[in-house]
C-alpha atoms as a PDB file:
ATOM      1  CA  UNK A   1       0.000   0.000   0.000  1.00  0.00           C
ATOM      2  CA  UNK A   2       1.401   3.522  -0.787  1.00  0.00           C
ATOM      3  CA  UNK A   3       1.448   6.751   1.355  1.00  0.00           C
ATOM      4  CA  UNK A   4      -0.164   9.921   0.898  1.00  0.00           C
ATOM      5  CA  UNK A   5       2.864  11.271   0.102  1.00  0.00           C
ATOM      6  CA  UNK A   6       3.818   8.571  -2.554  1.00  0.00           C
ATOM      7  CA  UNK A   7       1.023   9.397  -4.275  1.00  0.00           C
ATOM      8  CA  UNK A   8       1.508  12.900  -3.875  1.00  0.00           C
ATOM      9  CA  UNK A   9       4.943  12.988  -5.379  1.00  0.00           C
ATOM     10  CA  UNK A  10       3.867  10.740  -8.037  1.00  0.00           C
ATOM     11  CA  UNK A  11       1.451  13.200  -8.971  1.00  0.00           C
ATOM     12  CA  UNK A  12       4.205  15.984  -8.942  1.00  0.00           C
ATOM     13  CA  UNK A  13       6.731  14.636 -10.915  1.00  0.00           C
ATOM     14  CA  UNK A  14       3.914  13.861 -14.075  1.00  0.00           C
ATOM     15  CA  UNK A  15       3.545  17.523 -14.169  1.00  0.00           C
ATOM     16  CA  UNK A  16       7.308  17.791 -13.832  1.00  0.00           C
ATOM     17  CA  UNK A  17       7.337  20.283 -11.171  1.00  0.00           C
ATOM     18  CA  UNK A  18       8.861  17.687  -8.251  1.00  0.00           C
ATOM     19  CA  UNK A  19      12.192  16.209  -8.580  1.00  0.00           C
ATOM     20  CA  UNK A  20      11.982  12.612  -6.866  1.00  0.00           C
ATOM     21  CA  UNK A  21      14.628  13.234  -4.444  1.00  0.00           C
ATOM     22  CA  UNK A  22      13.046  16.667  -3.037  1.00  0.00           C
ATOM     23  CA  UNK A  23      10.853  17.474  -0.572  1.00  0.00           C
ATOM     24  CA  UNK A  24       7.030  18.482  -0.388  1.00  0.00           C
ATOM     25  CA  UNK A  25       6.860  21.649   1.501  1.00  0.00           C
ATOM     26  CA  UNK A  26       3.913  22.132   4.117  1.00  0.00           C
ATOM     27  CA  UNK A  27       1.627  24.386   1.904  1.00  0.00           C
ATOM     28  CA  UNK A  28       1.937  21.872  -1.258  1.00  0.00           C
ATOM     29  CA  UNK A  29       0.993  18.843   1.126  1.00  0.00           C
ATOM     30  CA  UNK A  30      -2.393  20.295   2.261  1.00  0.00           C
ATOM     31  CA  UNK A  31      -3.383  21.561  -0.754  1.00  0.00           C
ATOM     32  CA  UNK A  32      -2.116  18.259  -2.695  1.00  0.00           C
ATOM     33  CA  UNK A  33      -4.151  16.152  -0.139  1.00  0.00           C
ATOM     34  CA  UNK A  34      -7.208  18.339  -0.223  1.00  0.00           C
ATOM     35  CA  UNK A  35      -7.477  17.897  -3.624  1.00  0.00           C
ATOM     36  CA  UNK A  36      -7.107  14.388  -3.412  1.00  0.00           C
ATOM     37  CA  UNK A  37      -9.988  13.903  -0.478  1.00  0.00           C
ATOM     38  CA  UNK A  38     -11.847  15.784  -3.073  1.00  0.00           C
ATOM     39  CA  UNK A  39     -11.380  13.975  -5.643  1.00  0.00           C
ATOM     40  CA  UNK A  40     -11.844  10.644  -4.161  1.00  0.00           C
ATOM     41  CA  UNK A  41     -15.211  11.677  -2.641  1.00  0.00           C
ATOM     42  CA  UNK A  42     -16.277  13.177  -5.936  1.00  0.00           C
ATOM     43  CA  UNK A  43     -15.950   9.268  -6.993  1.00  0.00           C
ATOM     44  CA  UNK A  44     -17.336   7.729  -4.047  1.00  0.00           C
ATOM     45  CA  UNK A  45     -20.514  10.050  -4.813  1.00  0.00           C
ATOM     46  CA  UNK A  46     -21.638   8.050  -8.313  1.00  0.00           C
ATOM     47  CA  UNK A  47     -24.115   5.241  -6.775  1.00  0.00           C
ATOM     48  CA  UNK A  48     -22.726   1.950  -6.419  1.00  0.00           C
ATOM     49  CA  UNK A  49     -18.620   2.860  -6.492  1.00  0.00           C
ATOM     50  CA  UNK A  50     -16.869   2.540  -3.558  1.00  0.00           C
ATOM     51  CA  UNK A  51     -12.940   1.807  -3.763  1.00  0.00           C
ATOM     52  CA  UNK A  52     -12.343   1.684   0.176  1.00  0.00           C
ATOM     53  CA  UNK A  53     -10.783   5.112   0.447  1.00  0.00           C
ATOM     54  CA  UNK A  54      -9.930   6.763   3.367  1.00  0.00           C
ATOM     55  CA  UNK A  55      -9.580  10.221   4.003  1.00  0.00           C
ATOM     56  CA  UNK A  56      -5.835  11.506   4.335  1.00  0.00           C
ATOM     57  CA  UNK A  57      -4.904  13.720   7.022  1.00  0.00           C
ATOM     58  CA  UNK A  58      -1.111  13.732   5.957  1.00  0.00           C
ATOM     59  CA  UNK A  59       1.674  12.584   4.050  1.00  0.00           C
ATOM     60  CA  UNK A  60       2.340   9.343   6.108  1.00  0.00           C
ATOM     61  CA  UNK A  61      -1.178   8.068   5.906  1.00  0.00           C
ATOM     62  CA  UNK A  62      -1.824   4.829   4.011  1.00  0.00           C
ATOM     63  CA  UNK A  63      -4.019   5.248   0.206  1.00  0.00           C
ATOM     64  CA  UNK A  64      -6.516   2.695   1.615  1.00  0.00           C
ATOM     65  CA  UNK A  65      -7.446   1.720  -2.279  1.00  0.00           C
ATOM     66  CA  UNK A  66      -6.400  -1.393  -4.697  1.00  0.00           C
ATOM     67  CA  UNK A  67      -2.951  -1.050  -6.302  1.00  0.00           C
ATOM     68  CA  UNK A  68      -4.917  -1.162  -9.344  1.00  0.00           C
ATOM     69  CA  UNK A  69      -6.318   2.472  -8.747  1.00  0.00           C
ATOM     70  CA  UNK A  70      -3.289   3.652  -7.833  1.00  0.00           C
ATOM     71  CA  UNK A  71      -2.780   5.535 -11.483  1.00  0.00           C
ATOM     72  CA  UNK A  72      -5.899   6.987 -11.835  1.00  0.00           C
ATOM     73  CA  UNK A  73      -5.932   8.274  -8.925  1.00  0.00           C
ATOM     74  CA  UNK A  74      -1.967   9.801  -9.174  1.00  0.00           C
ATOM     75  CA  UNK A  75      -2.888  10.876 -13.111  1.00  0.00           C
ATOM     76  CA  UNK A  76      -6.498  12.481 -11.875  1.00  0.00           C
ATOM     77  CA  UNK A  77      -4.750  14.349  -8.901  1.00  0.00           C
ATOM     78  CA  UNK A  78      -2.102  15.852 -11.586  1.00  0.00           C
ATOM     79  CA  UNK A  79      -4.673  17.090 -13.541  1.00  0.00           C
ATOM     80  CA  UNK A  80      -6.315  18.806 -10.578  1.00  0.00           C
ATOM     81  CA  UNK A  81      -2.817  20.565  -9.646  1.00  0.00           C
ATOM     82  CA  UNK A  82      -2.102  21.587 -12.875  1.00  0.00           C
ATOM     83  CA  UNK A  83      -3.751  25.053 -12.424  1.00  0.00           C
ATOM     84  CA  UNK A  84      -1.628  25.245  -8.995  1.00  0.00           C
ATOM     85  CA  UNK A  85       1.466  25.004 -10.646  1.00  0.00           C
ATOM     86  CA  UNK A  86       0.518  26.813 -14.540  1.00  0.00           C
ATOM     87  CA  UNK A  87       1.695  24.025 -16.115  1.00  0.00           C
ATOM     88  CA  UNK A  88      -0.594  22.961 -19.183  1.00  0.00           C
ATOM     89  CA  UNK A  89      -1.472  19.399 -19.395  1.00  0.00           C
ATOM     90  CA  UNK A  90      -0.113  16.692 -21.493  1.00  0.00           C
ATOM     91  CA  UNK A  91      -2.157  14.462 -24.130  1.00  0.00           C
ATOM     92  CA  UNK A  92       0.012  11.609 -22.228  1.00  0.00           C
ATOM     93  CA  UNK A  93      -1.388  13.106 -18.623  1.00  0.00           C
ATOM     94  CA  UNK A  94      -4.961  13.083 -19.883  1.00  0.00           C
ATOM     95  CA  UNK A  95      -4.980   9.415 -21.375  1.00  0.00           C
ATOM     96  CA  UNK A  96      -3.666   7.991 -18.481  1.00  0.00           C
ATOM     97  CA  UNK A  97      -6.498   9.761 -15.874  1.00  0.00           C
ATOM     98  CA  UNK A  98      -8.965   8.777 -18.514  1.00  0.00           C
ATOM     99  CA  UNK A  99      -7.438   4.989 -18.684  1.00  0.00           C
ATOM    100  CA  UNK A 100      -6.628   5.167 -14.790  1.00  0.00           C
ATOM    101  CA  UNK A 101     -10.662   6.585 -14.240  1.00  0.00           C
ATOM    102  CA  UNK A 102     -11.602   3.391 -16.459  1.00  0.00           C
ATOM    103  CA  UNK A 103     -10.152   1.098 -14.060  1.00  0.00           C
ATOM    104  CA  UNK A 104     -11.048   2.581 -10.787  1.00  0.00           C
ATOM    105  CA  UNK A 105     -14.656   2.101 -11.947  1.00  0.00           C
ATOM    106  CA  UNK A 106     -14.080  -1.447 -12.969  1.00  0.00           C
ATOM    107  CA  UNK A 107     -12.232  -2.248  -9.350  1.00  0.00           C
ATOM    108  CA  UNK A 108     -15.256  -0.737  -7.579  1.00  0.00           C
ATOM    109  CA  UNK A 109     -17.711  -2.931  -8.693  1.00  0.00           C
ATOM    110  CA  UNK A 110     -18.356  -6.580  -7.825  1.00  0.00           C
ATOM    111  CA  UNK A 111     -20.768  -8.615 -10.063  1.00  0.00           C
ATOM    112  CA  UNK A 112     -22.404 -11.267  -7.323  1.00  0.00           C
ATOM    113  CA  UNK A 113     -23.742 -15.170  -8.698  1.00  0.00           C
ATOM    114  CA  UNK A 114     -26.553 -14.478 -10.151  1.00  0.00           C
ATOM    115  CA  UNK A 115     -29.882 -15.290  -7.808  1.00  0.00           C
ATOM    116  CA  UNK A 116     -32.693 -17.097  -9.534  1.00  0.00           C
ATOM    117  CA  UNK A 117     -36.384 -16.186  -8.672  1.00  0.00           C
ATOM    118  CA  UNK A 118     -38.216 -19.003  -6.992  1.00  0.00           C
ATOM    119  CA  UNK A 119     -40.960 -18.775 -10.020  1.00  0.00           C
ATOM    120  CA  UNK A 120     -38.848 -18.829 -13.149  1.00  0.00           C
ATOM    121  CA  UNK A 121     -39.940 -22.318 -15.126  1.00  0.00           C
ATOM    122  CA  UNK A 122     -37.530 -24.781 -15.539  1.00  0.00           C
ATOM    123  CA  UNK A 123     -38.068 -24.813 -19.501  1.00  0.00           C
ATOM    124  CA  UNK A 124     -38.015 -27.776 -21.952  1.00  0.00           C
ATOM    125  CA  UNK A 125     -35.505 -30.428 -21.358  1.00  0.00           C
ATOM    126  CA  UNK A 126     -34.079 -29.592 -17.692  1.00  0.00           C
ATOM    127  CA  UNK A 127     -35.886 -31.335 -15.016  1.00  0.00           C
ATOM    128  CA  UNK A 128     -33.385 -30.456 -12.065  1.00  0.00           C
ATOM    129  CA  UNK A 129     -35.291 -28.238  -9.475  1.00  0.00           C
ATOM    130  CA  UNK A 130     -32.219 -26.320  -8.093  1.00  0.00           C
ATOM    131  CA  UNK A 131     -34.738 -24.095  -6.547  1.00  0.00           C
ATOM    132  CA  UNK A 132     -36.875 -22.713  -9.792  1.00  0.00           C
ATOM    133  CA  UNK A 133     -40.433 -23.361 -10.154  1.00  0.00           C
ATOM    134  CA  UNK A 134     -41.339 -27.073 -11.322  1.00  0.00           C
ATOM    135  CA  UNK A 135     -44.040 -26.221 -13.767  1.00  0.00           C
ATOM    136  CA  UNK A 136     -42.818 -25.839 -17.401  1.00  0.00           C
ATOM    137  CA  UNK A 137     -43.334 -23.177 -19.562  1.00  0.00           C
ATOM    138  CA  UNK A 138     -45.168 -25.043 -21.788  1.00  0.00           C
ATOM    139  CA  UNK A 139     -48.376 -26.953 -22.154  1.00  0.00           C
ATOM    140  CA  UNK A 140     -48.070 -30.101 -20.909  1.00  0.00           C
ATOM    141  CA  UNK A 141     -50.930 -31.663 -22.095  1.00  0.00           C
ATOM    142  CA  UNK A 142     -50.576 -34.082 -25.191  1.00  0.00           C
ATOM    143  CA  UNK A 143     -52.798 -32.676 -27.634  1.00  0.00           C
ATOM    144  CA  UNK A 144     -51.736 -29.148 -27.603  1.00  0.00           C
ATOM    145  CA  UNK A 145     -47.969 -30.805 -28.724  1.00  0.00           C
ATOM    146  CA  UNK A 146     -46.965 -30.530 -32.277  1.00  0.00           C
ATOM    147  CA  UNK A 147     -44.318 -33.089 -33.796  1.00  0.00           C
ATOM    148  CA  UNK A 148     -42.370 -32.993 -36.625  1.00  0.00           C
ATOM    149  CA  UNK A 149     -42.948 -35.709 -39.688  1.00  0.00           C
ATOM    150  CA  UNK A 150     -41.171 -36.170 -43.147  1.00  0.00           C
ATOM    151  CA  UNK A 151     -39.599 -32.621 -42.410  1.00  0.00           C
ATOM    152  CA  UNK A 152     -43.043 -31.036 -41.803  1.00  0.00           C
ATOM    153  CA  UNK A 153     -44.489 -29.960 -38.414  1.00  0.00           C
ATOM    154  CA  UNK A 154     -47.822 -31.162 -38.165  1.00  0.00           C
ATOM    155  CA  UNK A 155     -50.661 -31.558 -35.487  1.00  0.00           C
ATOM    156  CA  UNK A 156     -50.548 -34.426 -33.261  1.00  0.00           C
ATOM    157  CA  UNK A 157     -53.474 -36.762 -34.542  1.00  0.00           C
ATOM    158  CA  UNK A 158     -55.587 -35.837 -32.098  1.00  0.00           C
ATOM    159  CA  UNK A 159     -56.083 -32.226 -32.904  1.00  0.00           C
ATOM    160  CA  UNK A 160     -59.166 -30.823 -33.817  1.00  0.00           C
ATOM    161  CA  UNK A 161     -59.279 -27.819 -36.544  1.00  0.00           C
END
């Protein structure tokens, strides 16, 4: 799991306005980590998405979100510096929150087995229960039932017209 200020830096250094080896002064850390509670709630607010994040009080904090997220969420926060720093974005910058945005949607949801209604017939050919109704969805009764003959469907013989 990466830190606040991993992220942070990470962020920095795609607008190119952090060398790797410097430090984040006080101001830059606030205002980098509001923007990132921000940004993460902004997410958190479509229905149904919810990537475990935390909010960040500082720099040492743990990014409580999958590794996979981790780009979209670094690329995203760039963006949303950019104007901090005047630096214009980068058609690389912009891909990569748009790709990183793609996956953070696809990590937050979880497709469950699919639950079948205690009414839905069984259909033609599958007589196992496994908790559907027991009553087909067709006819049962013999003269109602068509058959096939010489390549022709025809009436069973004991249809009336």
């Amino acid at each position: 799991m990466a830190t606040a200020g991993e992220i942070i830096v990470d962020a920095l250094q795609d607008l190119i306005v952090q060398a790797s080896e410097s430090e984040i002064n006080a101001d830059e850390a606030q205002t980098a980590i509001r923007f990132m509670n921000n940004y993460m709630a902004s997410i958190a607010a479509f229905p149904g998405i919810n990537l475990g994040y935390t909010k960040i009080a500082n720099l040492a904090d743990t990014v409580t979100i999958p590794e996979g997220a981790y780009r979209g969420l670094i690329a995203n926060l760039a963006i949303a510096l950019a104007p901090q720093y005047n630096v214009p974005l980068t058609n690389e910058l912009v891909l990569a929150a748009k790709s990183g945005q793609s996956a953070m949607l696809a990590l937050s949801f979880n497709i469950g087995k699919t639950q079948y209604p205690n009414t839905l017939p069984r259909g033609s050919g599958n007589n196992s229960n496994n908790n559907r109704n027991t009553s087909p969805f067709y006819c049962p009764t013999p003269e109602n039932i068509i058959t096939e003959g010489n390549r022709n469907i025809d009436l069973e013989s004991s249809t009336e017209l």
